[in-house]
Protein backbone atom coordinates (compact mmCIF):
# COMPACT_ATOMS: atom_id res chain seq x y z
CA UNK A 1 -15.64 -31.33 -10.35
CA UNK A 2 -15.90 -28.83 -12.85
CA UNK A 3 -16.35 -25.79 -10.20
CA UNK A 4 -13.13 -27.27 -8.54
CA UNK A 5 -11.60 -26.90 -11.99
CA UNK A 6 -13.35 -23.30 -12.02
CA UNK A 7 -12.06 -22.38 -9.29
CA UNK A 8 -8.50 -23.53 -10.02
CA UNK A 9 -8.29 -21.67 -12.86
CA UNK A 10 -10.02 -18.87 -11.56
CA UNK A 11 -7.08 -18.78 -8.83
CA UNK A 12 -4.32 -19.36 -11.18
CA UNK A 13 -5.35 -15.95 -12.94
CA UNK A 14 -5.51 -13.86 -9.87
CA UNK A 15 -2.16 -14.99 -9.24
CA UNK A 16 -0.87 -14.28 -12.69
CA UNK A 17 -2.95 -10.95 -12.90
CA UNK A 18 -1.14 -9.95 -8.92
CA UNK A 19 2.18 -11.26 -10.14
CA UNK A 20 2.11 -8.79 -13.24
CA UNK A 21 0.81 -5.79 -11.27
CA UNK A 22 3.56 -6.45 -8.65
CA UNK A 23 5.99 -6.39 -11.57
CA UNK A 24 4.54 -3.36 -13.22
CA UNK A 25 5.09 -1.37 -9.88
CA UNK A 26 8.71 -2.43 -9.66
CA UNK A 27 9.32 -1.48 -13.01
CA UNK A 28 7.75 1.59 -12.80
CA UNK A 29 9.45 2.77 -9.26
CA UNK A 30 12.66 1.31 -10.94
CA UNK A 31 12.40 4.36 -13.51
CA UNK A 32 10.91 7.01 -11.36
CA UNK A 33 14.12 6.59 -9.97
CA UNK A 34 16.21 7.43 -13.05
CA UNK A 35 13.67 9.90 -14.49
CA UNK A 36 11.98 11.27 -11.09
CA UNK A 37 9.91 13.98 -14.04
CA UNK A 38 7.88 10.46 -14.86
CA UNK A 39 6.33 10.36 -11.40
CA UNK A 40 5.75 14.17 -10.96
CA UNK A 41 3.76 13.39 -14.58
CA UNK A 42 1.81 10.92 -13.31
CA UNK A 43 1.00 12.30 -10.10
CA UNK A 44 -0.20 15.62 -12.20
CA UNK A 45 -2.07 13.52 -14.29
CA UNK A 46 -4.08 11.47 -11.88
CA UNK A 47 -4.89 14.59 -10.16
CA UNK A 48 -6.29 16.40 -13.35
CA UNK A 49 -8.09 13.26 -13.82
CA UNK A 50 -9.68 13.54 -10.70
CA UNK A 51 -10.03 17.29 -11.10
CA UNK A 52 -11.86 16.48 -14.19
CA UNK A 53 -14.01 13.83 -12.74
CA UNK A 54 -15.54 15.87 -10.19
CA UNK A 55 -16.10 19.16 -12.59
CA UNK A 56 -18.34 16.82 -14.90
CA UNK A 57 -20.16 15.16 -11.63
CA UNK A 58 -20.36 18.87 -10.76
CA UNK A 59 -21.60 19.81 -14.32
CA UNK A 60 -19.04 22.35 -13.97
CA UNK A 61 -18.24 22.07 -17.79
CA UNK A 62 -16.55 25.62 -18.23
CA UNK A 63 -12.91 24.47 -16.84
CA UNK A 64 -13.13 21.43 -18.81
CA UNK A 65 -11.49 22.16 -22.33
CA UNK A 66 -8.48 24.14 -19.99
CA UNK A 67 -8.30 20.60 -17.92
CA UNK A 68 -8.01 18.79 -21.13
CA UNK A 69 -5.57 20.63 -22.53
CA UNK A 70 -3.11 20.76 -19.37
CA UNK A 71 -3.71 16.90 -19.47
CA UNK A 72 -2.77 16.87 -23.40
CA UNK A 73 0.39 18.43 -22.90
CA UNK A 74 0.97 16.19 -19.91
CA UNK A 75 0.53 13.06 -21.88
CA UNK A 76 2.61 14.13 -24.44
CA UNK A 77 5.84 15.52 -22.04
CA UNK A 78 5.56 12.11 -20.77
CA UNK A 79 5.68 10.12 -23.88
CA UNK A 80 8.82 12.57 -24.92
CA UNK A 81 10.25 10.79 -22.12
CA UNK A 82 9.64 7.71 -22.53
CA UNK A 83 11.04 7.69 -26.35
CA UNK A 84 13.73 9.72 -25.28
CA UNK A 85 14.74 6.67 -22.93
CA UNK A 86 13.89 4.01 -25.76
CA UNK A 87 10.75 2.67 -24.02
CA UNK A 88 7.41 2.03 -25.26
CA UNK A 89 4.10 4.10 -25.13
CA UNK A 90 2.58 1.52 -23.25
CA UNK A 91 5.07 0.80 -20.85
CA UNK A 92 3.16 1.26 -17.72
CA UNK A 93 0.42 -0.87 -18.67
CA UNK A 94 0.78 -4.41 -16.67
């Protein structure tokens, strides 16, 4: 009995969890559509993140301070935008 109720629950917050993600995603292509700079951000972004990733796995350490500054000013373009369109810092977090 109480695995069923496990389970249920369990169930209940994928669905939630898959729900919000879905809803994230729509929100987020929503605005890439009226500011198309957001997604160019966050493609850059997730590529200097990877970038990064593999120069530490790499212990190629020398590019790192350049990578973290390109992904500073990045980060901070991109919440420029999203003040400048009277949205929150955290708006693409589901």
């Amino acid at each position: 009995m109480a695995n069923e109720i496990l389970h249920s629950l369990l169930k209940e917050y994928e669905q939630k969890k898959l729900r919000a993600e879905l809803a994230l995603e729509k929100r987020k292509e929503e605005l890439y559509e009226e500011l198309p700079r957001l997604r160019e951000l966050e493609s850059d972004l997730n590529h200097f993140a990877i970038v990064t990733s593999k120069n530490i796995l790499l212990h190629n350490t020398s590019s790192l301070e350049d990578l973290n500054n390109k992904i500073k000013k990045l980060k901070e373009e991109k919440l420029t935008i999203l003040k400048e369109a009277n949205l929150p810092e955290r708006f693409f977090i589901s």
